[in-house]
PDB file of N, CA and C in Angstrom:
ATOM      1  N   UNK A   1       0.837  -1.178   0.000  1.00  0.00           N
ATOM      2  CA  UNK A   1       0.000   0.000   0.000  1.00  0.00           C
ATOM      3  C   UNK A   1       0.882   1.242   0.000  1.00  0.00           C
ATOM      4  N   UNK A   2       0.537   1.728  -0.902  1.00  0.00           N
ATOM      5  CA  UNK A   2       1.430   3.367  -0.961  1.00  0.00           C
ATOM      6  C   UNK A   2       0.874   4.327  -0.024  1.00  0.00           C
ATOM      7  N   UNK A   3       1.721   5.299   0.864  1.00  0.00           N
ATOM      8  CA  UNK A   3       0.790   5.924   1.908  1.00  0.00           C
ATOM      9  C   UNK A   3       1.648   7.114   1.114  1.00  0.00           C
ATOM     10  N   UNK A   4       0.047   8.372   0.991  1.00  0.00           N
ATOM     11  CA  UNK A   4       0.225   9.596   0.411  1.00  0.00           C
ATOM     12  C   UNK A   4       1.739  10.106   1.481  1.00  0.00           C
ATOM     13  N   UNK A   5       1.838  11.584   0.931  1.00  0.00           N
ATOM     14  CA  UNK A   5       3.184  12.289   1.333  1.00  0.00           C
ATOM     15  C   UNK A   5       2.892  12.859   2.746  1.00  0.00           C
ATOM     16  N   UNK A   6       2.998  13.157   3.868  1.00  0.00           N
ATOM     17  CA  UNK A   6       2.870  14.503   4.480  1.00  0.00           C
ATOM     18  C   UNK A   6       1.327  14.070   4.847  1.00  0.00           C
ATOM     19  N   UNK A   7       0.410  13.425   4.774  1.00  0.00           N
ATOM     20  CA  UNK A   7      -0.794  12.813   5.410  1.00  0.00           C
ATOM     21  C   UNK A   7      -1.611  13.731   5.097  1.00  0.00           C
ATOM     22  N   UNK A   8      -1.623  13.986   3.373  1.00  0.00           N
ATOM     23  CA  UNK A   8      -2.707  15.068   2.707  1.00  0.00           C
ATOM     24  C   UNK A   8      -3.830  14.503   2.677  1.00  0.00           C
ATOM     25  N   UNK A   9      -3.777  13.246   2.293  1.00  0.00           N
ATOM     26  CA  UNK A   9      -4.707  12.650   1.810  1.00  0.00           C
ATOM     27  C   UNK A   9      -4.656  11.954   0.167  1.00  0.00           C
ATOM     28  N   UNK A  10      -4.095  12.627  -0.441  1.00  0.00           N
ATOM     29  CA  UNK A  10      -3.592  12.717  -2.205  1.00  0.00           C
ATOM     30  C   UNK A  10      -2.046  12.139  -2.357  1.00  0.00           C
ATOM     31  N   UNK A  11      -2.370  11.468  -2.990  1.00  0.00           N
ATOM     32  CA  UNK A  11      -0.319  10.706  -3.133  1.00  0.00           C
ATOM     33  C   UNK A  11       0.552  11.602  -4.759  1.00  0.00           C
ATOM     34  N   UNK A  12       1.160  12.201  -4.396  1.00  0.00           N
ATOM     35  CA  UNK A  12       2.277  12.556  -4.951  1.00  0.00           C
ATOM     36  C   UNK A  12       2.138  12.659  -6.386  1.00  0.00           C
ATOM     37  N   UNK A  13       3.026  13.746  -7.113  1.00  0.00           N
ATOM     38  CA  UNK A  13       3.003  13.257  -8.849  1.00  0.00           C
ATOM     39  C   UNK A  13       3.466  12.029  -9.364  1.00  0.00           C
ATOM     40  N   UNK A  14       4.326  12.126  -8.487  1.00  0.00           N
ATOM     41  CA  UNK A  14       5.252  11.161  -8.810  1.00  0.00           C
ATOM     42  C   UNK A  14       4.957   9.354  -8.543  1.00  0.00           C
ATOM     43  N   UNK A  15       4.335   9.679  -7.528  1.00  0.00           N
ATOM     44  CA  UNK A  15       3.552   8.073  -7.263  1.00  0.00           C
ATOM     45  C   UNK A  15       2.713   8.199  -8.308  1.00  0.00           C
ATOM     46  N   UNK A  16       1.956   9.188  -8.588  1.00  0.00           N
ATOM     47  CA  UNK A  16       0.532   8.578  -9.083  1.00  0.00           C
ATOM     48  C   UNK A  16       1.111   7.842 -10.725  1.00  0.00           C
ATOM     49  N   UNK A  17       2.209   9.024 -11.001  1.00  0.00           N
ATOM     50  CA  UNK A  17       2.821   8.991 -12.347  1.00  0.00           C
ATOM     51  C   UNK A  17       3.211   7.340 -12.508  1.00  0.00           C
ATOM     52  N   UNK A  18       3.836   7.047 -11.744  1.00  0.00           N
ATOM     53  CA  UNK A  18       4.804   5.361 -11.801  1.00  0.00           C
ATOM     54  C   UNK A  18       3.757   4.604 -11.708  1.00  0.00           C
ATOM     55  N   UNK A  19       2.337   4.659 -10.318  1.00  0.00           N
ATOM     56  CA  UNK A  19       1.601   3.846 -10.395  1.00  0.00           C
ATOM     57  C   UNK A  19       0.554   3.548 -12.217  1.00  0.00           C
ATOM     58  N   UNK A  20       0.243   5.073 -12.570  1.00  0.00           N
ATOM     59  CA  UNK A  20      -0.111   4.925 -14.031  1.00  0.00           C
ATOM     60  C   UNK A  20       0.583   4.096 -15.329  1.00  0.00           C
ATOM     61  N   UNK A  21       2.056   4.369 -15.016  1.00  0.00           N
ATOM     62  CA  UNK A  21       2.717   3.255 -15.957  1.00  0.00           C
ATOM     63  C   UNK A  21       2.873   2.274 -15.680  1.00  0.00           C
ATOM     64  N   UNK A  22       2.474   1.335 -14.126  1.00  0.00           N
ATOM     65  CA  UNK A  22       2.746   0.141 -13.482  1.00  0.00           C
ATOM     66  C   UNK A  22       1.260  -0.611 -14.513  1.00  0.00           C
ATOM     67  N   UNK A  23       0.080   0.098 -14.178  1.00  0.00           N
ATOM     68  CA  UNK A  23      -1.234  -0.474 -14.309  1.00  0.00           C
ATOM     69  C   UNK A  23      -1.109  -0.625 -16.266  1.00  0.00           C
ATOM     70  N   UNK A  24      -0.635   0.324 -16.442  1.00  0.00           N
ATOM     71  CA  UNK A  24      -0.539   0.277 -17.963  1.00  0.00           C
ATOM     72  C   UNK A  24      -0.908   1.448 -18.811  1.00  0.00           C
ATOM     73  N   UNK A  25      -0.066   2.007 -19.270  1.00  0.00           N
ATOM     74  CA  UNK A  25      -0.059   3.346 -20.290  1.00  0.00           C
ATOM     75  C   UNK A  25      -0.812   2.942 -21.843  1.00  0.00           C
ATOM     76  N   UNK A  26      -1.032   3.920 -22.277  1.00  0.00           N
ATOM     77  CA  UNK A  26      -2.069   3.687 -23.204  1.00  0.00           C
ATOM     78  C   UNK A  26      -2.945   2.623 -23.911  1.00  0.00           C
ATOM     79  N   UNK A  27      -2.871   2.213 -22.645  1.00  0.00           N
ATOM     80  CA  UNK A  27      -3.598   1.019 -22.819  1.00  0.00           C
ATOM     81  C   UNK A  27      -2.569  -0.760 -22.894  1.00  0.00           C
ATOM     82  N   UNK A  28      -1.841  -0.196 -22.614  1.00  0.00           N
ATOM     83  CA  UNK A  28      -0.802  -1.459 -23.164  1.00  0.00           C
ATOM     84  C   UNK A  28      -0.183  -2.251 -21.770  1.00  0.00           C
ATOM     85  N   UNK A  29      -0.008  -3.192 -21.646  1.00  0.00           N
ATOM     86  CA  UNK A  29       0.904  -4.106 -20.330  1.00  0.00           C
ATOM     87  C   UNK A  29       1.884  -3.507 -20.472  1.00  0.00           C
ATOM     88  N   UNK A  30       2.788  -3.337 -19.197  1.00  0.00           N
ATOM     89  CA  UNK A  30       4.276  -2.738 -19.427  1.00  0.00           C
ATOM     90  C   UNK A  30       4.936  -3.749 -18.388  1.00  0.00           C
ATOM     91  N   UNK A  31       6.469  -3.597 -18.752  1.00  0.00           N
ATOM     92  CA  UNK A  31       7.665  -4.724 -18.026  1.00  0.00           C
ATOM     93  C   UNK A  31       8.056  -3.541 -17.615  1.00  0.00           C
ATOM     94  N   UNK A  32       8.138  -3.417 -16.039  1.00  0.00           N
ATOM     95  CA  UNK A  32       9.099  -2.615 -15.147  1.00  0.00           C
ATOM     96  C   UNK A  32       9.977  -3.120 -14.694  1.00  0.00           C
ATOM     97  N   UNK A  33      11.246  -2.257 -14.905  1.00  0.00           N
ATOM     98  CA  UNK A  33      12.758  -2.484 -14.455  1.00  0.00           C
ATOM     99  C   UNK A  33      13.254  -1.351 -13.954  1.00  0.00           C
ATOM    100  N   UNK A  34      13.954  -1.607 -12.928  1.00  0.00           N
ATOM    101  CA  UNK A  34      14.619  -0.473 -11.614  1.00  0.00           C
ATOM    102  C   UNK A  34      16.436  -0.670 -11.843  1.00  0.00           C
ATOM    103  N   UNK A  35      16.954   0.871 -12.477  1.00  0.00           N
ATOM    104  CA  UNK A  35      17.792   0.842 -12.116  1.00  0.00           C
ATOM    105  C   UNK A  35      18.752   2.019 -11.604  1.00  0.00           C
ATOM    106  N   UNK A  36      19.864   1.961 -11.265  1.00  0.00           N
ATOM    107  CA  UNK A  36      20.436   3.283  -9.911  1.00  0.00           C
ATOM    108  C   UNK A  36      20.639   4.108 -11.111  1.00  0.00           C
ATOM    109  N   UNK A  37      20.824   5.408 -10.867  1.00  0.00           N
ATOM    110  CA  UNK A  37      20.774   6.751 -11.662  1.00  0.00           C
ATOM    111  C   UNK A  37      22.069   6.590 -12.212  1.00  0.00           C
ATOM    112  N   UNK A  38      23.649   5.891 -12.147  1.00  0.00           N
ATOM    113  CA  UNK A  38      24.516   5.542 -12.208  1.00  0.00           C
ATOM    114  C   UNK A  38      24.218   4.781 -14.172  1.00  0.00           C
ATOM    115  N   UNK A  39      23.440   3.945 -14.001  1.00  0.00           N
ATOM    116  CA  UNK A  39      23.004   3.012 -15.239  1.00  0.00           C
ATOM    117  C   UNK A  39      23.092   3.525 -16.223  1.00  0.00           C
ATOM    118  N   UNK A  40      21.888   5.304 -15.878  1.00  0.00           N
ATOM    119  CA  UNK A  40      21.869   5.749 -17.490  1.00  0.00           C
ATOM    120  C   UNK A  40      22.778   6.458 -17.763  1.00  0.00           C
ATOM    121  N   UNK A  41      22.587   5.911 -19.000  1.00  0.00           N
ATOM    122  CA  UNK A  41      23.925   6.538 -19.958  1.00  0.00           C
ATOM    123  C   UNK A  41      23.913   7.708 -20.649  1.00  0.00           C
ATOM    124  N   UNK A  42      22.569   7.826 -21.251  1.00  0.00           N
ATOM    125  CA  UNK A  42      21.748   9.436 -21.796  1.00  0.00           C
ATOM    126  C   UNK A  42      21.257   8.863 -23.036  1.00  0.00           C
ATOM    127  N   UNK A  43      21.348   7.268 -23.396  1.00  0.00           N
ATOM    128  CA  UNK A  43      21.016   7.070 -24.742  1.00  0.00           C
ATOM    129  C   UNK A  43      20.320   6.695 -24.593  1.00  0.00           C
ATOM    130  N   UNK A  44      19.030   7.385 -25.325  1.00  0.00           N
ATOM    131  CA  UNK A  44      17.148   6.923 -25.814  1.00  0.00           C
ATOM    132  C   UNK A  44      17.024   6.722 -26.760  1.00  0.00           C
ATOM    133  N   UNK A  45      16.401   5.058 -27.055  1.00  0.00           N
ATOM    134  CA  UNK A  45      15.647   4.468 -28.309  1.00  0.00           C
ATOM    135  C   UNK A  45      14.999   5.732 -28.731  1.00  0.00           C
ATOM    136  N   UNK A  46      15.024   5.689 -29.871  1.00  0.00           N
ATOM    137  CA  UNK A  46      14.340   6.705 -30.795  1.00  0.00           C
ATOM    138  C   UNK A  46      12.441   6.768 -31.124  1.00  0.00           C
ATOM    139  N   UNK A  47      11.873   5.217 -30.650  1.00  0.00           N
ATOM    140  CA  UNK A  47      10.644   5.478 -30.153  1.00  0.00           C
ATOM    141  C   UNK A  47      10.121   5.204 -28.471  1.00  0.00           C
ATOM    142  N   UNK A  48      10.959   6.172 -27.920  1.00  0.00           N
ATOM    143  CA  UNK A  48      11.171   5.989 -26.252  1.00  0.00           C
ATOM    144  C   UNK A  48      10.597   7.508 -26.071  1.00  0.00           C
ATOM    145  N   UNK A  49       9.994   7.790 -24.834  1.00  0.00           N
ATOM    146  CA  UNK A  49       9.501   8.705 -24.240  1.00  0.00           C
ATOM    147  C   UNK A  49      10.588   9.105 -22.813  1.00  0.00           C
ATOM    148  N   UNK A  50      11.064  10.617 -22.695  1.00  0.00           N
ATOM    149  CA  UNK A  50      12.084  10.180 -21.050  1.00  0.00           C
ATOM    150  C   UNK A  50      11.233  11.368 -20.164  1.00  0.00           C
ATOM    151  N   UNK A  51      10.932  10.542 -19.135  1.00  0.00           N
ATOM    152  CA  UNK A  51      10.565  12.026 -17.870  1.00  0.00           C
ATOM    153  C   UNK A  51      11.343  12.027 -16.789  1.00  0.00           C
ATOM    154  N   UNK A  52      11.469  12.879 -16.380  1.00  0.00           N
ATOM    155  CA  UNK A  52      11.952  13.476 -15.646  1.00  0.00           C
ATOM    156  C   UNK A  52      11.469  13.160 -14.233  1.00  0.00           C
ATOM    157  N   UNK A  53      12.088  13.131 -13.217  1.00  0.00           N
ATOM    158  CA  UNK A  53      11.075  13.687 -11.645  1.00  0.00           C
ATOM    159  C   UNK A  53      12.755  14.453 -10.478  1.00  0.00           C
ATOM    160  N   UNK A  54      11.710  14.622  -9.965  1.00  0.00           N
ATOM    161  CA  UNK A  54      11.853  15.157  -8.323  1.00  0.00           C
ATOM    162  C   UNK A  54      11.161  14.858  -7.271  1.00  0.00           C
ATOM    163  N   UNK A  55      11.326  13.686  -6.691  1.00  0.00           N
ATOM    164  CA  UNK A  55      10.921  13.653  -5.340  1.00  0.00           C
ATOM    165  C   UNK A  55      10.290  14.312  -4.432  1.00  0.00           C
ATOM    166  N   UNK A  56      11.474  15.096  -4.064  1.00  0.00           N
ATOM    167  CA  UNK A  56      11.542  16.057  -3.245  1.00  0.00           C
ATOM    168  C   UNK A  56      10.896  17.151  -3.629  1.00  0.00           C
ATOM    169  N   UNK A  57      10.187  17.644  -4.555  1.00  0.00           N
ATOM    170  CA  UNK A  57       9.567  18.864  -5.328  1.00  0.00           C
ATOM    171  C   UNK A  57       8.468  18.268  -5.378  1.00  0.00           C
ATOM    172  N   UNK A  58       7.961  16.601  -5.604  1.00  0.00           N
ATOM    173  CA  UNK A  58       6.884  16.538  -6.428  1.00  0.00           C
ATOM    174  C   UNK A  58       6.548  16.938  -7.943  1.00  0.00           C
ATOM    175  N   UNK A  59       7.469  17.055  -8.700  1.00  0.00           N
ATOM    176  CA  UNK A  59       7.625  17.387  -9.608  1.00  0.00           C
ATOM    177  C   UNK A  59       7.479  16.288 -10.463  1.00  0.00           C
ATOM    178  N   UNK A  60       7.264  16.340 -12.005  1.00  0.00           N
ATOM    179  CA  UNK A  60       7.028  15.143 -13.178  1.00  0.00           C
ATOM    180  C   UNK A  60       7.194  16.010 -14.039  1.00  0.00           C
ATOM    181  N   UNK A  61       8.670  15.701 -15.264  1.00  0.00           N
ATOM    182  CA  UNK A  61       8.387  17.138 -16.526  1.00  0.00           C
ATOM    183  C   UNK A  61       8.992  16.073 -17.683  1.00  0.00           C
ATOM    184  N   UNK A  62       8.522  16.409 -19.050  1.00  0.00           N
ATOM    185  CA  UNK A  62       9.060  16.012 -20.396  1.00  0.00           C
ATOM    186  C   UNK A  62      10.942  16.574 -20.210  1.00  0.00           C
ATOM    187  N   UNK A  63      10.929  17.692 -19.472  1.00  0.00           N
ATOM    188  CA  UNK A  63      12.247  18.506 -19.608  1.00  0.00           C
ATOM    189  C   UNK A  63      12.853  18.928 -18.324  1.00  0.00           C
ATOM    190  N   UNK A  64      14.677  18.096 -18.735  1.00  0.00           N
ATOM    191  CA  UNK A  64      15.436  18.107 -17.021  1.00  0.00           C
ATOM    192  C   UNK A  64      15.018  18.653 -16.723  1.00  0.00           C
ATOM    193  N   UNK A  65      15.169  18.142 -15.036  1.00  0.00           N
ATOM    194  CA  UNK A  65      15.038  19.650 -14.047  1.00  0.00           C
ATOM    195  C   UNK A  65      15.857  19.665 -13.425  1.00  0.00           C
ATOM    196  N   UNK A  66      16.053  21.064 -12.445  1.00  0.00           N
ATOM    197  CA  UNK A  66      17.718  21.315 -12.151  1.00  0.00           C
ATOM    198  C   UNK A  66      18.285  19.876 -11.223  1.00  0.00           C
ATOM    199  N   UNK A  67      17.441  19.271 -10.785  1.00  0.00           N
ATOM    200  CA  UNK A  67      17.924  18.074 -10.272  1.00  0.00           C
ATOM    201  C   UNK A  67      17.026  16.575 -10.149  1.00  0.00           C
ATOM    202  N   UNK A  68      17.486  15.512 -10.819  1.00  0.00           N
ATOM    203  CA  UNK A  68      16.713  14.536 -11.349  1.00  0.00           C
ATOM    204  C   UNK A  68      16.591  13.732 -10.073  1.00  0.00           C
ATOM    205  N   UNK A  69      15.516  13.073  -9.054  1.00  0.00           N
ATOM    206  CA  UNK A  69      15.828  11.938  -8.280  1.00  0.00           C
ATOM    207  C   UNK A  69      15.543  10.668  -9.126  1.00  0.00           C
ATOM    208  N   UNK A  70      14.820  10.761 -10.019  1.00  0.00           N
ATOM    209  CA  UNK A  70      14.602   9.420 -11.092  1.00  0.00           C
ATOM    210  C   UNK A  70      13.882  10.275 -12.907  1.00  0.00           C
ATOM    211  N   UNK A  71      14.784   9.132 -13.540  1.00  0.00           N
ATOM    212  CA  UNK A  71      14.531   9.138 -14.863  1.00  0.00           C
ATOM    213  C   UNK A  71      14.013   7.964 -15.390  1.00  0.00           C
ATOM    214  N   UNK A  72      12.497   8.336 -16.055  1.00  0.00           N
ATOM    215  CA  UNK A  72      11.916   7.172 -16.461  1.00  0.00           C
ATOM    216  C   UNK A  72      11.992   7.122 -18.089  1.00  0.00           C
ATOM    217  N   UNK A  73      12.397   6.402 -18.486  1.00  0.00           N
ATOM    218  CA  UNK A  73      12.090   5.575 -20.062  1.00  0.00           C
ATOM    219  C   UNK A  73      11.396   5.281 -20.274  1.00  0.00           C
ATOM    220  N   UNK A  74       9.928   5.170 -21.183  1.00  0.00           N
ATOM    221  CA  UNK A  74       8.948   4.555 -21.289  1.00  0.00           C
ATOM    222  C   UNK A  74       9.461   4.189 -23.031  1.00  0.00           C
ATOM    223  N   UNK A  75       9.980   2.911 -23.437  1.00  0.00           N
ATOM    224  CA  UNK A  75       9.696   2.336 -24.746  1.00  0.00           C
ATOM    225  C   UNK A  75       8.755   1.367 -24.978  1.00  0.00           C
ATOM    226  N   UNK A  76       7.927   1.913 -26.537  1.00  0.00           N
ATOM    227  CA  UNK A  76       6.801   1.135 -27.119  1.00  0.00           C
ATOM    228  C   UNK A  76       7.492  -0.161 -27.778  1.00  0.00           C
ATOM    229  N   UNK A  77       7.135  -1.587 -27.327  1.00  0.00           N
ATOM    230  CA  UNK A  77       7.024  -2.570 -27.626  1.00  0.00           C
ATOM    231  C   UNK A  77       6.469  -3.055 -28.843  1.00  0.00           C
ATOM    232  N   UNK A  78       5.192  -2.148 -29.585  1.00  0.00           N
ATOM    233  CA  UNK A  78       4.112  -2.827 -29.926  1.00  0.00           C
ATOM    234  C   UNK A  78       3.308  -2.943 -28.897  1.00  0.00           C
ATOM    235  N   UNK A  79       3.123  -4.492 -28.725  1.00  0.00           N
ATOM    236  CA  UNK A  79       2.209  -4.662 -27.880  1.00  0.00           C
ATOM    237  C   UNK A  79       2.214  -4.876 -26.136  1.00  0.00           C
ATOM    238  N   UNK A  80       3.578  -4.097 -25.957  1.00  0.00           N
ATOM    239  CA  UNK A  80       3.925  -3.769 -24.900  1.00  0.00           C
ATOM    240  C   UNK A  80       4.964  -2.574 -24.543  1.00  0.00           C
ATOM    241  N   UNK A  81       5.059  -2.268 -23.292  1.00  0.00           N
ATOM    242  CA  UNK A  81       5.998  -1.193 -22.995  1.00  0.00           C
ATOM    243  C   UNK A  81       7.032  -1.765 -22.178  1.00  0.00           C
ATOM    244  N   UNK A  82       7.954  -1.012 -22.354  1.00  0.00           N
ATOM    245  CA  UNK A  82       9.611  -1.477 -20.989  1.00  0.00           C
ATOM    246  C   UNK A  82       9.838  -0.099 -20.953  1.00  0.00           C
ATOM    247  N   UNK A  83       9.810  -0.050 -19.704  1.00  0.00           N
ATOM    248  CA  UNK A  83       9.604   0.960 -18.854  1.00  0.00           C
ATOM    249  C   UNK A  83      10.938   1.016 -18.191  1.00  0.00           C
ATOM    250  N   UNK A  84      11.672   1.557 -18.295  1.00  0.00           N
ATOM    251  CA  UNK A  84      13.001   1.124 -17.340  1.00  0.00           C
ATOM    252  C   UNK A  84      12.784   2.883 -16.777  1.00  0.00           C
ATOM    253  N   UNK A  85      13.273   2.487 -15.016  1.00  0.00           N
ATOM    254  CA  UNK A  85      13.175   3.847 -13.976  1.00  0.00           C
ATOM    255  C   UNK A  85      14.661   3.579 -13.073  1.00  0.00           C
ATOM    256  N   UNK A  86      14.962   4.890 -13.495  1.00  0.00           N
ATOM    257  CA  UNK A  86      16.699   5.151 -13.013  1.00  0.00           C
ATOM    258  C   UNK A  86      16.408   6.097 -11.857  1.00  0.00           C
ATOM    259  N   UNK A  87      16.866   5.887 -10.837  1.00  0.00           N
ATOM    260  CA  UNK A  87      16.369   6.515  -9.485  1.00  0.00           C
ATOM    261  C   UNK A  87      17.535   6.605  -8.667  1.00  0.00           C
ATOM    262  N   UNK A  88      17.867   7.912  -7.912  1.00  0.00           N
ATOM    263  CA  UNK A  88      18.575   8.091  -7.458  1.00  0.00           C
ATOM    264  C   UNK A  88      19.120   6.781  -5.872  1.00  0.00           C
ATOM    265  N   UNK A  89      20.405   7.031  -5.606  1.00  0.00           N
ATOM    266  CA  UNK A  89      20.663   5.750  -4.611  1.00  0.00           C
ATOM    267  C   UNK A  89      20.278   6.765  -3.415  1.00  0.00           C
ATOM    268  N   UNK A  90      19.523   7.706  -3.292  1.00  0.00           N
ATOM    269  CA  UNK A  90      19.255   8.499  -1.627  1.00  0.00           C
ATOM    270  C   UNK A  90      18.017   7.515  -0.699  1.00  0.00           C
TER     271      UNK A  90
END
């Protein structure tokens, strides 16, 4: 069970964001893989999607932000997605 931030009541961009690609993005099953922020290299498949986050901000953007706690990959499969999430070691 994910427990919201700060006991708002509402869970995070950032949860809701990961839980949306866990359940499945546009409709499609996705394979999630976790790896340390160390991994990425900066190279994106060319039909890959990359976002951005901040933790600590609550933040979710198409475009860096001054400081990344995880970078998600979302590549189209076809009839699936691989999702690989690079997350800071804090």
């Amino acid at each position: 069970m994910m427990i919201p931030p700060g006991g708002s009541g509402k869970m995070s961009k950032l949860a809701t964001f990961l839980m949306g690609l866990s359940y499945g993005f546009k409709g499609k099953p996705g394979i999630v893989k976790s790896h340390t922020m160390k991994e990425f290299n900066g190279k994106v498949p060319a039909n890959a999607k990359v976002y951005y986050a901040n933790k600590k901000l609550d933040a979710v953007s198409e475009k860096p932000l001054v400081y990344n706690t995880h970078i998600i990959v979302v590549q189209d499969q076809g009839d699936q997605l691989l999702v690989n999430i690079y997350k800071d070691e804090e």
